[in-house]
PDB file of N, CA and C in Angstrom:
ATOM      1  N   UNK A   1       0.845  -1.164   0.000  1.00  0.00           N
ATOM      2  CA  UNK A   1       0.000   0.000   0.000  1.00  0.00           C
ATOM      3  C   UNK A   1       0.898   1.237   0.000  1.00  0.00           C
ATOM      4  N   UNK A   2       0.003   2.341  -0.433  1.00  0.00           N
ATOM      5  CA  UNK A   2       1.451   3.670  -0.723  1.00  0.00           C
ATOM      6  C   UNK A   2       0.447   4.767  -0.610  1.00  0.00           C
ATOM      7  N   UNK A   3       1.136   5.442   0.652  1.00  0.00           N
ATOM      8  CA  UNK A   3       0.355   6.787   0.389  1.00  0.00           C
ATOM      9  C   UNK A   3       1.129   7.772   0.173  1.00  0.00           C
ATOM     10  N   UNK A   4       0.591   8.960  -0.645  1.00  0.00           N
ATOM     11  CA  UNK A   4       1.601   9.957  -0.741  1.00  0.00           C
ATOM     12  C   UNK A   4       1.251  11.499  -0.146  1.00  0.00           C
ATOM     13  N   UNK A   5       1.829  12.031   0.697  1.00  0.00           N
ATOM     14  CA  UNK A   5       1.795  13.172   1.310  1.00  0.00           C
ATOM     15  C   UNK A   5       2.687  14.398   0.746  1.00  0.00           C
ATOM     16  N   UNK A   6       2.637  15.577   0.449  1.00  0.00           N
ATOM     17  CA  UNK A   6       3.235  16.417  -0.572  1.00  0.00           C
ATOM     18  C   UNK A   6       3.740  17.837   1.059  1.00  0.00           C
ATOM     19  N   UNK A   7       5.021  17.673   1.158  1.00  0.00           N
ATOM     20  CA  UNK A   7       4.982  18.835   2.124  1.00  0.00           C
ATOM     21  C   UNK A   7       6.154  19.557   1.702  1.00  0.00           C
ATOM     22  N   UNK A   8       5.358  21.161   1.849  1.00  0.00           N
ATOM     23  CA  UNK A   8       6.501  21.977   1.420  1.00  0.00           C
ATOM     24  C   UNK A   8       7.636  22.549   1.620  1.00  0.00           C
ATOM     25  N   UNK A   9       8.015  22.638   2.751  1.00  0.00           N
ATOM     26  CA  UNK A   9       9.009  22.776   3.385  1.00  0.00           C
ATOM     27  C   UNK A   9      10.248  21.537   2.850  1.00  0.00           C
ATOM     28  N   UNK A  10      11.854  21.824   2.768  1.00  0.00           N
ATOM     29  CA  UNK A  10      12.173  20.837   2.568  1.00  0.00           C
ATOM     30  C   UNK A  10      13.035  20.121   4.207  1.00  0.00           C
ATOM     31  N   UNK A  11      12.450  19.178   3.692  1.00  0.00           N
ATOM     32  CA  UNK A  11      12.737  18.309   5.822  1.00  0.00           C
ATOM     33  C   UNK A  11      14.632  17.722   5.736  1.00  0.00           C
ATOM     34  N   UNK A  12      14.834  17.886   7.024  1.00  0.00           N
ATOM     35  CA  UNK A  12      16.355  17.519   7.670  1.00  0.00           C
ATOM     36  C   UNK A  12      15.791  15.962   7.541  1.00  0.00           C
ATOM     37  N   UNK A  13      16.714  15.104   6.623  1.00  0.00           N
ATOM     38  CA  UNK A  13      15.901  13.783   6.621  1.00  0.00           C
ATOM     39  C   UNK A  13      17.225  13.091   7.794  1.00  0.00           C
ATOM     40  N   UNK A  14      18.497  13.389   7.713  1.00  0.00           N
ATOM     41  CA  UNK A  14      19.361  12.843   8.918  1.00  0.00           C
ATOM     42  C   UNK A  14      18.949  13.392  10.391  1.00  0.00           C
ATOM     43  N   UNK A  15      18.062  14.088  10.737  1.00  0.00           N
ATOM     44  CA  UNK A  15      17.334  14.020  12.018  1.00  0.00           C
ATOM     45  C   UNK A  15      16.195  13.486  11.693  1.00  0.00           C
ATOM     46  N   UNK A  16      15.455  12.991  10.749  1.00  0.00           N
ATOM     47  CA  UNK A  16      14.218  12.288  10.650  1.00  0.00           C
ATOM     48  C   UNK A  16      14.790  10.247  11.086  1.00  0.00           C
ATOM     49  N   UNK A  17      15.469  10.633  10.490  1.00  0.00           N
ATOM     50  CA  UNK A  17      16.565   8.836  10.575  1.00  0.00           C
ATOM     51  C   UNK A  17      16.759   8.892  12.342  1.00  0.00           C
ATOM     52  N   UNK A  18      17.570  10.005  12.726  1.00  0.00           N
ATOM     53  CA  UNK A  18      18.146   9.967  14.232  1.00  0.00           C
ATOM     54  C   UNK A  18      16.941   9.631  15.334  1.00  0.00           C
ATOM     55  N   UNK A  19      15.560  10.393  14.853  1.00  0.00           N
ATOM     56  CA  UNK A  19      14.336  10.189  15.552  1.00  0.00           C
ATOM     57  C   UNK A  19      13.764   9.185  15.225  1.00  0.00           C
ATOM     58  N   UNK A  20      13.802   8.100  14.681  1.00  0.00           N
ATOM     59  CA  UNK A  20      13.526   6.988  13.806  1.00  0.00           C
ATOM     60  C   UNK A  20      14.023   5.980  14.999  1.00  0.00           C
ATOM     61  N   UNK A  21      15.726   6.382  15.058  1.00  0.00           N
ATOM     62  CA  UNK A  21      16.288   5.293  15.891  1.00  0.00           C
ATOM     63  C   UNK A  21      15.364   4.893  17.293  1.00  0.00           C
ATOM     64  N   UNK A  22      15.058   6.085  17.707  1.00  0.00           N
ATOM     65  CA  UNK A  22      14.255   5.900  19.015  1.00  0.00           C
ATOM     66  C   UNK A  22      13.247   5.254  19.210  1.00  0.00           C
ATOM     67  N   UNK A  23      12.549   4.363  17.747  1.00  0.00           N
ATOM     68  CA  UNK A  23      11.474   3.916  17.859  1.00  0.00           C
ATOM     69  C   UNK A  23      11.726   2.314  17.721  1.00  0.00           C
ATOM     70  N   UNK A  24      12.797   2.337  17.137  1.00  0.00           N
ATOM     71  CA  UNK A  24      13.063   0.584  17.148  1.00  0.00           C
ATOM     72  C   UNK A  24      13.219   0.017  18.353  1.00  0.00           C
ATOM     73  N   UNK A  25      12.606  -1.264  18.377  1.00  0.00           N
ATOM     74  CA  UNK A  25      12.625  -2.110  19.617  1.00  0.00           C
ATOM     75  C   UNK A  25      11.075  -2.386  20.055  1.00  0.00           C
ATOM     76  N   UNK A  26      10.946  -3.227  20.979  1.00  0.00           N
ATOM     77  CA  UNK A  26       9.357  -3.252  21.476  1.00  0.00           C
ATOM     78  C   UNK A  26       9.095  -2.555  22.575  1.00  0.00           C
ATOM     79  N   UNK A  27       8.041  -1.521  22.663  1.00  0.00           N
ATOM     80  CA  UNK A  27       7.497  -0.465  23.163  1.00  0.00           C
ATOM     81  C   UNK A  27       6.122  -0.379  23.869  1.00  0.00           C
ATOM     82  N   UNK A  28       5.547   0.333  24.484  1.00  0.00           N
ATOM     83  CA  UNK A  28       4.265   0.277  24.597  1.00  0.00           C
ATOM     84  C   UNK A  28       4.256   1.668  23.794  1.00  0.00           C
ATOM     85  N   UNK A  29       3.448   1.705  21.963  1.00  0.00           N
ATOM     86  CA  UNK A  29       3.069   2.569  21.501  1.00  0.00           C
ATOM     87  C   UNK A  29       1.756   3.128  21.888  1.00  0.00           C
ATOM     88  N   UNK A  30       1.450   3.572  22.810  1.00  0.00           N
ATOM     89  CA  UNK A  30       0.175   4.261  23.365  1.00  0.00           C
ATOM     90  C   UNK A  30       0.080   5.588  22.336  1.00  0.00           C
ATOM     91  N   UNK A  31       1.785   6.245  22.476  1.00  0.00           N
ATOM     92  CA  UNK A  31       1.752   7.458  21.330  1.00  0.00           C
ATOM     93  C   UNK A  31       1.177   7.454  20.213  1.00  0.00           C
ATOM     94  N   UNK A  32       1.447   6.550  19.478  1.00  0.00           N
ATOM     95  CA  UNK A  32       1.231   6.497  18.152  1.00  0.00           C
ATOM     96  C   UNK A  32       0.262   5.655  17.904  1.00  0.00           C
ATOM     97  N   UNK A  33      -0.781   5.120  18.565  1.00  0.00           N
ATOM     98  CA  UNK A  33      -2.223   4.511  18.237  1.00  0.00           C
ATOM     99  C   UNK A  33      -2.988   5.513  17.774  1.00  0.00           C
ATOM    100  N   UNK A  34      -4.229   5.244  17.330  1.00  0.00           N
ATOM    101  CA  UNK A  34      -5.193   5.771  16.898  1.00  0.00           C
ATOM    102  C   UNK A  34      -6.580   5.783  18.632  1.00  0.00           C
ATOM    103  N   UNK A  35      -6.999   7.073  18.818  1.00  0.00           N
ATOM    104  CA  UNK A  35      -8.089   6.933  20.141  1.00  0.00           C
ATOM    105  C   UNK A  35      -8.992   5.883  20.260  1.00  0.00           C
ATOM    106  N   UNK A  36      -8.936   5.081  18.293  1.00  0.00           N
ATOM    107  CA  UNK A  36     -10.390   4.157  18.385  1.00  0.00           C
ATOM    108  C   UNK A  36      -9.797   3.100  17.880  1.00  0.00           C
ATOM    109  N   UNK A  37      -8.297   3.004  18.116  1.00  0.00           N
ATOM    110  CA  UNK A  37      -8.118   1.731  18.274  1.00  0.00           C
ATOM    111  C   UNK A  37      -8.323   0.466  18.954  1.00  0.00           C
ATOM    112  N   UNK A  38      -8.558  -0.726  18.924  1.00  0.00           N
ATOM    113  CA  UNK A  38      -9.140  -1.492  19.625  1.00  0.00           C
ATOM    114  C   UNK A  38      -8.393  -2.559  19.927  1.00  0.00           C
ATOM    115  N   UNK A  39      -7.145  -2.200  19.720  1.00  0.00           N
ATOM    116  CA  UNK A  39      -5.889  -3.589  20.139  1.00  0.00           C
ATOM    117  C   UNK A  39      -5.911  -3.960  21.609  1.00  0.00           C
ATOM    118  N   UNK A  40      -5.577  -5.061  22.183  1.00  0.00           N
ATOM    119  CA  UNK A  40      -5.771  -5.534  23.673  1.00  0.00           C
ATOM    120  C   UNK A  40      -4.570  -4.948  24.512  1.00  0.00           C
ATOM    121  N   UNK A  41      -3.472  -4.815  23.459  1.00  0.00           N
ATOM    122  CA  UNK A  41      -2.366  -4.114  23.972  1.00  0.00           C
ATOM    123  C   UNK A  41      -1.479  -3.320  23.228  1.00  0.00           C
ATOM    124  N   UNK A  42      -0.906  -2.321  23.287  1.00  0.00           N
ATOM    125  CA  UNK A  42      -0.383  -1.184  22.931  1.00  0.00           C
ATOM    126  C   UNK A  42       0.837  -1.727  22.633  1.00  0.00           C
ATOM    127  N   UNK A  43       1.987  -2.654  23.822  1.00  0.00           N
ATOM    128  CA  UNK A  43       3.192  -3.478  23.224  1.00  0.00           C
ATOM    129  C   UNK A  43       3.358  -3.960  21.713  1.00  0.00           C
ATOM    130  N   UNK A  44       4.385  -3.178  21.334  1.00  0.00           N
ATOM    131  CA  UNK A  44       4.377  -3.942  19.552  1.00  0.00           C
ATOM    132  C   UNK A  44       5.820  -3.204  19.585  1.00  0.00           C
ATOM    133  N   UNK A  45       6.679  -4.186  18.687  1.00  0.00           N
ATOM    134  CA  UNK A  45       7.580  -4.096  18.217  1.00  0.00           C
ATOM    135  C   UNK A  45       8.380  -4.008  16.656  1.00  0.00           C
ATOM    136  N   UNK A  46       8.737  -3.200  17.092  1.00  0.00           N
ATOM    137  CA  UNK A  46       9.360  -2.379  15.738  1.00  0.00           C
ATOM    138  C   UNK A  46      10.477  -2.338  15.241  1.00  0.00           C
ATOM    139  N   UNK A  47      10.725  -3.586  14.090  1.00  0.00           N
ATOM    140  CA  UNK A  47      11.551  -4.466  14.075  1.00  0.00           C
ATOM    141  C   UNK A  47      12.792  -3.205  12.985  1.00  0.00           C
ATOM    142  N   UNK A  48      12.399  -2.808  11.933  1.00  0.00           N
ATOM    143  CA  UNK A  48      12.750  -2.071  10.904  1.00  0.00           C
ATOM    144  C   UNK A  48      11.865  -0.432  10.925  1.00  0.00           C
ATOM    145  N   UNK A  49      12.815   0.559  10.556  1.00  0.00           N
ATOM    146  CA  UNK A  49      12.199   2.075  10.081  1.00  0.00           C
ATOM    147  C   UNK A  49      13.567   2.557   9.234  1.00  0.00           C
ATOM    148  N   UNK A  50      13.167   2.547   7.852  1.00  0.00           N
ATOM    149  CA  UNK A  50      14.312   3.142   6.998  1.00  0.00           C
ATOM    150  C   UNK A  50      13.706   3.983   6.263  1.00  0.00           C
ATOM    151  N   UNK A  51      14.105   5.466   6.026  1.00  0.00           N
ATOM    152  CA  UNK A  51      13.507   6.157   5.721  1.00  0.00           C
ATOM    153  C   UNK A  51      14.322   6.124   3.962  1.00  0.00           C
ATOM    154  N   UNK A  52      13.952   6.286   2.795  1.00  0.00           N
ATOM    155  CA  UNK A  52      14.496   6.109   1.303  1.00  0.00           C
ATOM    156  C   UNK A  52      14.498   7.681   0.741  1.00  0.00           C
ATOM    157  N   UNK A  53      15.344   8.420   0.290  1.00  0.00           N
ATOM    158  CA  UNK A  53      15.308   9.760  -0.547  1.00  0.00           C
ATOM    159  C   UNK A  53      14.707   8.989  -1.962  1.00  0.00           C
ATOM    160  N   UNK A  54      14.337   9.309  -2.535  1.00  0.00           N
ATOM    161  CA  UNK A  54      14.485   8.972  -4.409  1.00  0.00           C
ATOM    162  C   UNK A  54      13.824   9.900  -4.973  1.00  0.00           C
ATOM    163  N   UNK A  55      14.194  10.201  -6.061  1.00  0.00           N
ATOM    164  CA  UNK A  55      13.417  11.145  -6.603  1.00  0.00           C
ATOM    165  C   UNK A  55      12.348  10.810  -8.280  1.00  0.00           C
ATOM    166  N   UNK A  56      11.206  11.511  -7.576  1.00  0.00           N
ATOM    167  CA  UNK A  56       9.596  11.588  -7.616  1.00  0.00           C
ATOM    168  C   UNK A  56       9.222  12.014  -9.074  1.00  0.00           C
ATOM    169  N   UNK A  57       8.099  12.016  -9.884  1.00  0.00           N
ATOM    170  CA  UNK A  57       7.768  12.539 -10.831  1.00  0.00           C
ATOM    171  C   UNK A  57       7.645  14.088 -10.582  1.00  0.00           C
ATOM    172  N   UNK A  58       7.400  14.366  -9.756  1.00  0.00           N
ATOM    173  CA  UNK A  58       7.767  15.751  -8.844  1.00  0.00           C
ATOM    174  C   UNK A  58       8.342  16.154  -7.790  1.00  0.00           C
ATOM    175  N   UNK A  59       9.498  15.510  -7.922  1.00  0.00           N
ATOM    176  CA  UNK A  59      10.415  15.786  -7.341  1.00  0.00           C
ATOM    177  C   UNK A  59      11.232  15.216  -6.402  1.00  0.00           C
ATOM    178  N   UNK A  60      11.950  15.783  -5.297  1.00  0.00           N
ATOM    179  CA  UNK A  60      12.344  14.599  -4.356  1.00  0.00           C
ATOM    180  C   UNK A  60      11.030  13.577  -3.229  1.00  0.00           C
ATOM    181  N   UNK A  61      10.941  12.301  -3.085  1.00  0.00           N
ATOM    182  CA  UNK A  61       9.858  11.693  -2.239  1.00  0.00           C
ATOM    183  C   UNK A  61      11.029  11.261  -1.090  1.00  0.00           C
ATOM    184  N   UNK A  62      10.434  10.941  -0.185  1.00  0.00           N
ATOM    185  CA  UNK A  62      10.810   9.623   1.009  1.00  0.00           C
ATOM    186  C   UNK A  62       9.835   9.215   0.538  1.00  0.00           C
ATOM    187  N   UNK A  63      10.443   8.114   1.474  1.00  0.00           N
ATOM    188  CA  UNK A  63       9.724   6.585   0.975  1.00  0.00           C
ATOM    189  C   UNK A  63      10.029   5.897   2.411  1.00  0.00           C
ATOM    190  N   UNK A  64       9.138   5.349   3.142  1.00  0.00           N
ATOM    191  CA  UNK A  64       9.414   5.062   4.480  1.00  0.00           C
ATOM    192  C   UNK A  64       9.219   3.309   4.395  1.00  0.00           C
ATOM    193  N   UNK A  65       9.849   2.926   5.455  1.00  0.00           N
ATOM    194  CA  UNK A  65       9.601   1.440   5.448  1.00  0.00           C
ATOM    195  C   UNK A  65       9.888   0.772   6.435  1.00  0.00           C
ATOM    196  N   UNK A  66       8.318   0.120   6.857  1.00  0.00           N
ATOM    197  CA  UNK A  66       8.683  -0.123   8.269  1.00  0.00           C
ATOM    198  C   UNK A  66       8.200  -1.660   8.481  1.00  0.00           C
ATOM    199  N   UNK A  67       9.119  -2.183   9.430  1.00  0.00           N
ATOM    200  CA  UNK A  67       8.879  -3.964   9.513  1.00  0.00           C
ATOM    201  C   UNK A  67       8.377  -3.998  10.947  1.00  0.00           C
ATOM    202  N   UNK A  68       6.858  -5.024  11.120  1.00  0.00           N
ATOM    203  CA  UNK A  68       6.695  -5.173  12.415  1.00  0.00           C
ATOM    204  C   UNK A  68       5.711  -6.425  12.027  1.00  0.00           C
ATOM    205  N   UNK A  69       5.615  -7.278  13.920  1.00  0.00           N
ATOM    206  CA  UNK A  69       5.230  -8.629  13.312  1.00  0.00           C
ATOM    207  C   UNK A  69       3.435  -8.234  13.396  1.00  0.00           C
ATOM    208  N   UNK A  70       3.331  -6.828  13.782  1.00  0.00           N
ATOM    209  CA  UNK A  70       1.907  -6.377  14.212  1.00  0.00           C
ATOM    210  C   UNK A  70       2.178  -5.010  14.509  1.00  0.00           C
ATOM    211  N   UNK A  71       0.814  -4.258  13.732  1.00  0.00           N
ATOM    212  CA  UNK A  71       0.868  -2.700  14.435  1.00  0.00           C
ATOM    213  C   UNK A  71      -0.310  -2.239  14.772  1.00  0.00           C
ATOM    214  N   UNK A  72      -0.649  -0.958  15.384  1.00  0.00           N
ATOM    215  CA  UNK A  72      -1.745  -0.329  15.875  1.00  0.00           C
ATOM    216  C   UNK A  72      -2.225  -0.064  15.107  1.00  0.00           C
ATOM    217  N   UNK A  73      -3.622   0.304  15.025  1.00  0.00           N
ATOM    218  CA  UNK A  73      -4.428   1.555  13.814  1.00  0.00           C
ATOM    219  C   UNK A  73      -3.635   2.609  14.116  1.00  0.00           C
ATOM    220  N   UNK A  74      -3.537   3.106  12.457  1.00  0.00           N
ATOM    221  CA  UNK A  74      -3.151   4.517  12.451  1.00  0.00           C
ATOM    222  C   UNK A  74      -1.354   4.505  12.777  1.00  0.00           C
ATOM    223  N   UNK A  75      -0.500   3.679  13.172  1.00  0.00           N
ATOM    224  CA  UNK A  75       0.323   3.520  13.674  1.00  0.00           C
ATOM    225  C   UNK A  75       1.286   4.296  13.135  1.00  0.00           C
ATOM    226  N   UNK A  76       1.322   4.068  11.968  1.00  0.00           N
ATOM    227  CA  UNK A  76       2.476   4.105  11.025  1.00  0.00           C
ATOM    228  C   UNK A  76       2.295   5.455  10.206  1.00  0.00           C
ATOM    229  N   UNK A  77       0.901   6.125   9.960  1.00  0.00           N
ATOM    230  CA  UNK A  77       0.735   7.296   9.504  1.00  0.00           C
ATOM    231  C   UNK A  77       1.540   8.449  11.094  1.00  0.00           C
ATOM    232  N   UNK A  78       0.835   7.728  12.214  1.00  0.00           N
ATOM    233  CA  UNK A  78       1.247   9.173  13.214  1.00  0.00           C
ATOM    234  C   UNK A  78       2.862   8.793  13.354  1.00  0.00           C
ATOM    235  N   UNK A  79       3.556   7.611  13.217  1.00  0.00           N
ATOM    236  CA  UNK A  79       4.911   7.777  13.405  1.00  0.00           C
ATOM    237  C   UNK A  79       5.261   8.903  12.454  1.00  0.00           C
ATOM    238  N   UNK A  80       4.973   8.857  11.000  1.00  0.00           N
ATOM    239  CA  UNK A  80       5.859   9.531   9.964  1.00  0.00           C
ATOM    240  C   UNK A  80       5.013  10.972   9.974  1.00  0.00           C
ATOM    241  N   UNK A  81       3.896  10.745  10.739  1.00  0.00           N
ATOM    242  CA  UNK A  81       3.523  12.646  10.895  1.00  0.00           C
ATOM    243  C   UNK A  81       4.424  13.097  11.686  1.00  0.00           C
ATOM    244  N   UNK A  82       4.751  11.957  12.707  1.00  0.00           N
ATOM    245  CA  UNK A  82       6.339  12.537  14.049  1.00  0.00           C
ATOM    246  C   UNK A  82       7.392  12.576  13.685  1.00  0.00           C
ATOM    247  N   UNK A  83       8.111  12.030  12.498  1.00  0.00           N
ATOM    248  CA  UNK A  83       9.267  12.482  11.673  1.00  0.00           C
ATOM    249  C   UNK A  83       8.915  13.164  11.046  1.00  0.00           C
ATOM    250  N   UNK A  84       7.582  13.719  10.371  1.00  0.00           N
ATOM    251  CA  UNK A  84       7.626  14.729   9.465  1.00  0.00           C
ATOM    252  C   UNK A  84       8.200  16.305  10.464  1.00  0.00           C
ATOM    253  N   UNK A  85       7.274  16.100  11.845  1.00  0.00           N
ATOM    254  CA  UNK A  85       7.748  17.280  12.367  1.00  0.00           C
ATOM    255  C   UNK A  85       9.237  17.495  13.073  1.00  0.00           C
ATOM    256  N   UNK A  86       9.451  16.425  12.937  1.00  0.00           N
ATOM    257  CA  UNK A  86      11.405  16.202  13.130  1.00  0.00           C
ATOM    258  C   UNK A  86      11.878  16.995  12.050  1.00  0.00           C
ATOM    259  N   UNK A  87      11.827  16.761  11.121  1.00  0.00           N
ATOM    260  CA  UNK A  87      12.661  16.653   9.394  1.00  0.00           C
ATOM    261  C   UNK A  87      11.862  18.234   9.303  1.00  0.00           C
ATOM    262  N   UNK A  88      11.358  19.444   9.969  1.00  0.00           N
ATOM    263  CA  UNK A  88      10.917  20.488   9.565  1.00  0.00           C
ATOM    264  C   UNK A  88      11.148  21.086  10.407  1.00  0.00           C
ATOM    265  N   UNK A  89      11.933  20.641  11.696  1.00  0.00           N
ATOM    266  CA  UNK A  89      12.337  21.354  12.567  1.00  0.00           C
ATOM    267  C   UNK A  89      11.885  21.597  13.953  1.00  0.00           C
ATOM    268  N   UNK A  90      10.632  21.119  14.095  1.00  0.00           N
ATOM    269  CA  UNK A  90       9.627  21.741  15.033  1.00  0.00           C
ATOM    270  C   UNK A  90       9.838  20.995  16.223  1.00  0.00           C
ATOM    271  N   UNK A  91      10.282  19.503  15.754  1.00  0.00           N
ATOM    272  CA  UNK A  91      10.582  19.022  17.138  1.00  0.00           C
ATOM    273  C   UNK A  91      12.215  18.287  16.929  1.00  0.00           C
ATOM    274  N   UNK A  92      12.753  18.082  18.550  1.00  0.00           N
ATOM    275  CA  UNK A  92      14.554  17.431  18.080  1.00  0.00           C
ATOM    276  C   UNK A  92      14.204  15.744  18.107  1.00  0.00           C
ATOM    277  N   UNK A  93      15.061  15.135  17.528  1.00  0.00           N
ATOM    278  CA  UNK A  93      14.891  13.676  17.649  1.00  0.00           C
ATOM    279  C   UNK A  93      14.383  12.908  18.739  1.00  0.00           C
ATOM    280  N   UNK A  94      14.926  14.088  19.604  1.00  0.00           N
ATOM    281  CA  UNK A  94      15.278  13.260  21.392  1.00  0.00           C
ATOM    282  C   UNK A  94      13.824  13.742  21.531  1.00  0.00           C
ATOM    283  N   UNK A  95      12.748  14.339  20.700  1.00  0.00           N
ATOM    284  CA  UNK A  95      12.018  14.339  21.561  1.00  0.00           C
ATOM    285  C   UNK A  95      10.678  13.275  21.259  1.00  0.00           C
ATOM    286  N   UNK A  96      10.986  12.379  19.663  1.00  0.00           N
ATOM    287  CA  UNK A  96      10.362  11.289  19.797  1.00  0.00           C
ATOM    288  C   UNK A  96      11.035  10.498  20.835  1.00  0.00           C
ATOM    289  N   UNK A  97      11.938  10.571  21.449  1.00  0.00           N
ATOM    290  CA  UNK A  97      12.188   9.850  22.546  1.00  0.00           C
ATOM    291  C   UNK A  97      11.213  10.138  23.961  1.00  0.00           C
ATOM    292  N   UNK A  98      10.823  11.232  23.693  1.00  0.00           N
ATOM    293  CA  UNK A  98      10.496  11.720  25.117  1.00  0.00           C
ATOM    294  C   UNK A  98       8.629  11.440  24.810  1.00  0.00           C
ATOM    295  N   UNK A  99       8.550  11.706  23.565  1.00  0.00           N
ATOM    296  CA  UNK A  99       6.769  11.268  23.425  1.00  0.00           C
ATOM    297  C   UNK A  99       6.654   9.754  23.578  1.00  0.00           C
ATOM    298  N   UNK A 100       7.788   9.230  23.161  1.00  0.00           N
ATOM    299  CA  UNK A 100       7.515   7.328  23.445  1.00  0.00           C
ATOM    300  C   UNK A 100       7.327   7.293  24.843  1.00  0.00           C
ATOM    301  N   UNK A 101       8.328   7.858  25.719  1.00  0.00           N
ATOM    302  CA  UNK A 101       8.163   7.099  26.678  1.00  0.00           C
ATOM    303  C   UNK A 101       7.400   7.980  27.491  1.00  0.00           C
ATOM    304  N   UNK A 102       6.858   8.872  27.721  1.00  0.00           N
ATOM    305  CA  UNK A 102       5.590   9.479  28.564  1.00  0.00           C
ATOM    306  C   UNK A 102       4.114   9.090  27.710  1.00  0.00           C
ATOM    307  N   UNK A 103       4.365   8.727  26.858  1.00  0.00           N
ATOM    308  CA  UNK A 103       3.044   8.162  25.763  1.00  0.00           C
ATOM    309  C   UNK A 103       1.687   9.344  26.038  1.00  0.00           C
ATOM    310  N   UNK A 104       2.882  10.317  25.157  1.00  0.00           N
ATOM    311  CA  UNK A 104       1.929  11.479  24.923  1.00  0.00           C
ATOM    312  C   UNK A 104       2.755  12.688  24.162  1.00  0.00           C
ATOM    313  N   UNK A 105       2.542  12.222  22.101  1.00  0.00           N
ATOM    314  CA  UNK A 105       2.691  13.193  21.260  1.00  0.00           C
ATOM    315  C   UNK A 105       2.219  14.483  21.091  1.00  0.00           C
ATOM    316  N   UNK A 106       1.390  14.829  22.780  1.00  0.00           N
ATOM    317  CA  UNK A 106       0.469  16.058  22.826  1.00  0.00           C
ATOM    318  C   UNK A 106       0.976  17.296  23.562  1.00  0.00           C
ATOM    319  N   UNK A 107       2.362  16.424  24.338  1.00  0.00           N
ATOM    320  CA  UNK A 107       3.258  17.645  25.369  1.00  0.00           C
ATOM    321  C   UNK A 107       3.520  18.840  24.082  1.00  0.00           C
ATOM    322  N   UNK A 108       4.348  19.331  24.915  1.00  0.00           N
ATOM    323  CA  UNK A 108       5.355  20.685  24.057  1.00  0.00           C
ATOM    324  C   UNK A 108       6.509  20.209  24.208  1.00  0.00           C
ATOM    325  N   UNK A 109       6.709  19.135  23.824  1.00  0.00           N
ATOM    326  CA  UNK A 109       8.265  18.851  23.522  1.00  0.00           C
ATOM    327  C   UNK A 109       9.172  19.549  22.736  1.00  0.00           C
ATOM    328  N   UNK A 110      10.182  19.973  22.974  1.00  0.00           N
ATOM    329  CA  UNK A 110      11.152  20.596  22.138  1.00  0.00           C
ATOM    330  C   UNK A 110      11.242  22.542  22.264  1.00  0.00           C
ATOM    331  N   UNK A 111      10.311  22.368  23.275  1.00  0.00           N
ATOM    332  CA  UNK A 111      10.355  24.312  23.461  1.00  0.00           C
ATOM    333  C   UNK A 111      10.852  24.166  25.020  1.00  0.00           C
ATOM    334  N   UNK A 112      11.125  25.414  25.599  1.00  0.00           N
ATOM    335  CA  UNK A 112      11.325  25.902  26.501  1.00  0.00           C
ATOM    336  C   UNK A 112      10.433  25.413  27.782  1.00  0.00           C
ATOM    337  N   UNK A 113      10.196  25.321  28.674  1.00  0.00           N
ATOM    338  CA  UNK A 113       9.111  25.107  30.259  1.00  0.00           C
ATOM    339  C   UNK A 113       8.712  26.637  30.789  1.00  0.00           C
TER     340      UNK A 113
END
């Protein structure tokens, strides 16, 4: 399956990779579910995330690719909405680290207190 998202800004894809790292391994993704998901448990592991440059009929694409033996609804769209806002600046790598493990992409990570 392939979806394609068009964003204008052009994204830091070696901090999209660095925030990437933080997601491999098995986790409780509470972050990155969907509210109406209906899985029994949030634990899933995330075997592969390689993010691909190539270039597009318009222009440069990523191309994301991710290996797991099971994922959440919605899983995999809100990870790469969370590297999208890596790769544009808005948030630092470390701070998909910090939404995994408080399991909540809703803080203000990456600004000031």
């Amino acid at each position: 399956m392939c979806h394609v998202l068009r964003v204008p800004p052009e994204l830091y894809v070696a901090a999209m990779r660095n925030g990437a790292r933080h997601l491999l391994g098995k986790y409780y993704f509470t972050t990155f579910r969907s509210r109406i998901c209906q899985a029994k448990s949030p634990v899933k592991a995330l075997d592969a995330l390689e993010i691909e440059e190539v270039e597009g009929l318009a222009g440069p694409e990523l191309r994301f690719h991710l290996s797991a033996r099971s994922l959440l609804y919605n899983q995999v769209r809100s990870i790469v909405g969370t590297l999208e806002r890596v790769g544009a600046g808005s948030w630092t790598p470390e701070d998909v680290k910090t939404a995994l493990e408080t399991r909540d992409r809703g803080l203000r990570v990456g600004l000031p207190a």
